[in-house]
N, C-alpha and C. Protein backbone atom coordinates (compact mmCIF):
# COMPACT_ATOMS: atom_id res chain seq x y z
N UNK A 1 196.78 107.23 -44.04
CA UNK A 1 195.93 106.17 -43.55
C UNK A 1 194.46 106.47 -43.83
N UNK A 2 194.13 108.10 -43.57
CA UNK A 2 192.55 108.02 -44.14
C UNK A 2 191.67 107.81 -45.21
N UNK A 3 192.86 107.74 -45.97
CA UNK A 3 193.20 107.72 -48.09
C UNK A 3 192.54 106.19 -47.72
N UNK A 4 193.73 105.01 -47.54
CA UNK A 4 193.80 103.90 -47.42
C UNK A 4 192.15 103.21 -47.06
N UNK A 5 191.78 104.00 -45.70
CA UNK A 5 190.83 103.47 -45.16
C UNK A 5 189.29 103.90 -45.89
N UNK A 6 189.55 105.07 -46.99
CA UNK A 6 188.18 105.24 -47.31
C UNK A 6 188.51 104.51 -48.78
N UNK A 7 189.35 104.56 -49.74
CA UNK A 7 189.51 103.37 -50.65
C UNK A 7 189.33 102.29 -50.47
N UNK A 8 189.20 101.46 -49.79
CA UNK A 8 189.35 100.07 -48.88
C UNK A 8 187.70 100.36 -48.78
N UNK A 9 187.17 101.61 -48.23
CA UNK A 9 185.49 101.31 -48.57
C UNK A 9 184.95 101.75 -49.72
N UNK A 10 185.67 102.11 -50.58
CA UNK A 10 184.76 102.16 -52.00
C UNK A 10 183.94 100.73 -52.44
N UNK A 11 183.12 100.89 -53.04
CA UNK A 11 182.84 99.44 -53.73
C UNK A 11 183.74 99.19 -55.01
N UNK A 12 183.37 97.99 -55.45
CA UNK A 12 184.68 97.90 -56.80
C UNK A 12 184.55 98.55 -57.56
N UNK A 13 183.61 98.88 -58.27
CA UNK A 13 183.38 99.96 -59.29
C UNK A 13 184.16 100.96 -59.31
N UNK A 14 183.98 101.62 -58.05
CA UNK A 14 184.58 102.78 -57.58
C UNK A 14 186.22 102.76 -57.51
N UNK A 15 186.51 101.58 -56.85
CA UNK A 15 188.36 101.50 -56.55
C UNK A 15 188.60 101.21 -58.06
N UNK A 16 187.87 100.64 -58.92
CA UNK A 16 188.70 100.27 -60.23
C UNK A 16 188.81 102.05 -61.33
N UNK A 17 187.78 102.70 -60.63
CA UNK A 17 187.87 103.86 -61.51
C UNK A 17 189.13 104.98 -60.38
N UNK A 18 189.26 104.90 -59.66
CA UNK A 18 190.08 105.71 -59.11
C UNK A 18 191.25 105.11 -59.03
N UNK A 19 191.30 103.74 -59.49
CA UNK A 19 193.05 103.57 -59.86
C UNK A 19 193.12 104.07 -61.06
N UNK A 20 191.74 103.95 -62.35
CA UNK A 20 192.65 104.53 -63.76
C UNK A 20 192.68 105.42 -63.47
N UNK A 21 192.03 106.24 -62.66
CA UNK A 21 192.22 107.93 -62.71
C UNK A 21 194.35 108.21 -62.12
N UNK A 22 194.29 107.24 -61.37
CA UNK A 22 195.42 107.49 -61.24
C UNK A 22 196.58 106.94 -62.10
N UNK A 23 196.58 105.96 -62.64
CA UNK A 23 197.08 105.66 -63.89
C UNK A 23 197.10 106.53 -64.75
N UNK A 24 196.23 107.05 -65.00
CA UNK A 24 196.27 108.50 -65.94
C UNK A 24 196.77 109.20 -65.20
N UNK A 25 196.58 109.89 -64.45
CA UNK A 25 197.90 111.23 -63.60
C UNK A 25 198.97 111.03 -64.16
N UNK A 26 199.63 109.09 -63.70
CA UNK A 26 201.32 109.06 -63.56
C UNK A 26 201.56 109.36 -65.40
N UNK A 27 200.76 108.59 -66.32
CA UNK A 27 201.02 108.75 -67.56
C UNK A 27 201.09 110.12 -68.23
N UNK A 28 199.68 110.86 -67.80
CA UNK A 28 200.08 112.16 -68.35
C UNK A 28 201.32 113.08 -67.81
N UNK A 29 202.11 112.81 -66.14
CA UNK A 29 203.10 113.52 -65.41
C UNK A 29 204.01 113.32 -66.51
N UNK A 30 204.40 111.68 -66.30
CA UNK A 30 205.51 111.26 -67.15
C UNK A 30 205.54 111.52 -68.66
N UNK A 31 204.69 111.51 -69.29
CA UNK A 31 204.68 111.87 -70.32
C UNK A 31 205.24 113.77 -70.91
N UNK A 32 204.30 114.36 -69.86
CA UNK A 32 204.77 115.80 -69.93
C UNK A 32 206.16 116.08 -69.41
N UNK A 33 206.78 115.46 -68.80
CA UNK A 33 208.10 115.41 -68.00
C UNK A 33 209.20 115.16 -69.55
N UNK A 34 208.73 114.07 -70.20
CA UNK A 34 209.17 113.54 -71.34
C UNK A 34 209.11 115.10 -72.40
N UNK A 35 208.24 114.90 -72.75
CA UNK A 35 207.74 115.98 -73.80
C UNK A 35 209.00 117.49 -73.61
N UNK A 36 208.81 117.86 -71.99
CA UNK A 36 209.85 118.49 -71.67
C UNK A 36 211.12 118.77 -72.30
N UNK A 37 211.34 117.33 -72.01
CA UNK A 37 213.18 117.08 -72.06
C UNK A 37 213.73 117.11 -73.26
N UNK A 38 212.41 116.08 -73.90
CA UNK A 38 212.83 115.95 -75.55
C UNK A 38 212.29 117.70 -76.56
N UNK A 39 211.98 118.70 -75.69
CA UNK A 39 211.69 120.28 -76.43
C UNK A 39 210.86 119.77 -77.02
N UNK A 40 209.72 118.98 -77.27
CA UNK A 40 208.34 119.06 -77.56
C UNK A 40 207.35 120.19 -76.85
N UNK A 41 207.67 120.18 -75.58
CA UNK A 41 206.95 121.03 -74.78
C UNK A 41 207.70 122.18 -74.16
N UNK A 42 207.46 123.35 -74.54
CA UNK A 42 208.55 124.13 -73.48
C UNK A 42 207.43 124.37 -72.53
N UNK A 43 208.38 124.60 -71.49
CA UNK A 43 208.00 125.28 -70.15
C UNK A 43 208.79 126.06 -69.72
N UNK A 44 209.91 126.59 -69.88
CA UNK A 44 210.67 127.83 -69.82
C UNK A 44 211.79 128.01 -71.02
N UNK A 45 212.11 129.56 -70.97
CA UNK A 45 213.01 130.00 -72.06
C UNK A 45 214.30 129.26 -71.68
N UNK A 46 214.94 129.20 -73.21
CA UNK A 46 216.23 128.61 -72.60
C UNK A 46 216.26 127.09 -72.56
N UNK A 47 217.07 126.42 -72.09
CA UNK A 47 217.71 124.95 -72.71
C UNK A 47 217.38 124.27 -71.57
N UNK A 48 216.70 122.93 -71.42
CA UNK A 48 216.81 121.80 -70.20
C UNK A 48 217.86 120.54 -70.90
N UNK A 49 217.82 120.55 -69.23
CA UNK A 49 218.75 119.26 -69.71
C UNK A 49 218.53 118.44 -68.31
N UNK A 50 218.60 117.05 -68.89
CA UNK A 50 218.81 115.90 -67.82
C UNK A 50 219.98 115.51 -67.36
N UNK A 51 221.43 115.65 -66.57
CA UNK A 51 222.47 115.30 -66.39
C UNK A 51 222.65 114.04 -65.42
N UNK A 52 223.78 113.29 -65.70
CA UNK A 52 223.90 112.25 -64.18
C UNK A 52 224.51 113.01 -63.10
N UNK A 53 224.83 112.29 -62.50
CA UNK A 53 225.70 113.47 -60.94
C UNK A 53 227.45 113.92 -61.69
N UNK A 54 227.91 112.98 -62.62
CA UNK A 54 229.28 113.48 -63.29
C UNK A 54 228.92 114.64 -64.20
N UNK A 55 228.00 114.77 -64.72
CA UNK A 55 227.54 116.41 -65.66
C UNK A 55 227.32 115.70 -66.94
N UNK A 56 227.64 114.45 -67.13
CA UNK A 56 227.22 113.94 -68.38
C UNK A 56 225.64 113.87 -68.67
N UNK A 57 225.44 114.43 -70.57
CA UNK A 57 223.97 115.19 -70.35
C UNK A 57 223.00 113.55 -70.98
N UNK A 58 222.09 113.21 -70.03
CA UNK A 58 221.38 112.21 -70.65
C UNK A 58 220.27 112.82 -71.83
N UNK A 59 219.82 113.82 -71.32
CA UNK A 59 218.71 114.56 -72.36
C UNK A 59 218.28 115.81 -72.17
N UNK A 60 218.53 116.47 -73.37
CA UNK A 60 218.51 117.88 -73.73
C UNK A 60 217.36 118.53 -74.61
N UNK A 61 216.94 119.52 -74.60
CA UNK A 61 216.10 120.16 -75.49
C UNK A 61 216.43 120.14 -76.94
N UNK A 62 217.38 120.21 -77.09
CA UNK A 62 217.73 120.23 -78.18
C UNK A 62 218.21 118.69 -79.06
N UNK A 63 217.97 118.11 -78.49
CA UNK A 63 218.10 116.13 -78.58
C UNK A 63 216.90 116.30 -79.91
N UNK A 64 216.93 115.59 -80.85
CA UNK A 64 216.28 114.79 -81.79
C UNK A 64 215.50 113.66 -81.53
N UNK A 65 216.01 112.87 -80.27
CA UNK A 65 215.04 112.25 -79.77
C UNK A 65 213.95 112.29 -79.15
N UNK A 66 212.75 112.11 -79.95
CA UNK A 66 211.35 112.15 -78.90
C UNK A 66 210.96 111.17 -77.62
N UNK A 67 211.78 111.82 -76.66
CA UNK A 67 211.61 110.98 -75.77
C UNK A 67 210.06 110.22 -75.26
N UNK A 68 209.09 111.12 -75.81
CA UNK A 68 207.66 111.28 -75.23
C UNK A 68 206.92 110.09 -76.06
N UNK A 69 207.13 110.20 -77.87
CA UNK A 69 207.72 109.54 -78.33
C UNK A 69 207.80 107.83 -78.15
N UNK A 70 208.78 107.72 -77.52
CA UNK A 70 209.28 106.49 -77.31
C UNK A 70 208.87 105.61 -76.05
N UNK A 71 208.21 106.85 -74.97
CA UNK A 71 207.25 106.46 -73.69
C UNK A 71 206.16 105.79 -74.26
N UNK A 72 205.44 106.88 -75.08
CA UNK A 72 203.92 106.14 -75.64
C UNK A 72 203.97 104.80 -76.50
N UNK A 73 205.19 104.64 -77.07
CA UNK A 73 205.20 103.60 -78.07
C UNK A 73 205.49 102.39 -77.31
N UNK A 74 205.82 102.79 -75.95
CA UNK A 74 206.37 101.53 -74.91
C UNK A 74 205.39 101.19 -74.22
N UNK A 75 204.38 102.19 -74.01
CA UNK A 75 203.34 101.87 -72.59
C UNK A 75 202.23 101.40 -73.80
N UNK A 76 201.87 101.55 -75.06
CA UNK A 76 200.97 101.74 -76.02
C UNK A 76 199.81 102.33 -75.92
N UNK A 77 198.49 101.67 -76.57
CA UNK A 77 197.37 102.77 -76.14
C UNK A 77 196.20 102.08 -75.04
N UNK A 78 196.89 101.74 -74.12
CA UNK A 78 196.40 101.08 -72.67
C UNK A 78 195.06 101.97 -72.40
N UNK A 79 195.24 103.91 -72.88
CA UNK A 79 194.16 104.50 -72.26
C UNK A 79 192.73 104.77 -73.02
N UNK A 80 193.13 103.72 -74.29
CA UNK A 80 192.32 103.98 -75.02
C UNK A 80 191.25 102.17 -74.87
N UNK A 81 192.01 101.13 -74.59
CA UNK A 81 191.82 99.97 -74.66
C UNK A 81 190.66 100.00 -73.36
């Protein structure tokens, strides 16, 4: 609620720059989350993988698909516009 109540007093200037700032957070999270999965990015030795709850693997390190890839080409270049 104290978040809420001191955003709510920014002036506009201000609330419009601290939503892109946060727009950028979720894009760069998701994006690095991506980068991850698709072994663009390691972050530890050894193999990740995305499974459903049956063990079937949605995405692996070792996948050919750039998942990260296929995020940016979907969201486009919003952070550049």
């Amino acid at each position: 609620m104290a978040l809420s109540g001191w955003f709510v007093e920014l002036g506009e200037d201000d609330r419009v720059r601290v939503m892109e700032v946060a727009r950028m957070a979720a894009h760069g999270a998701t994006f690095g989350v991506l980068a991850a999965l698709d072994g663009s990015r390691k972050i530890a030795d050894g193999e990740l993988r995305l499974t459903d709850e049956s063990g079937h693997v949605l995405a692996a390190t070792e996948s050919s698909t750039e998942l990260h890839d296929l995020f940016q080409a979907e969201v486009g270049d919003w952070l550049t516009a």
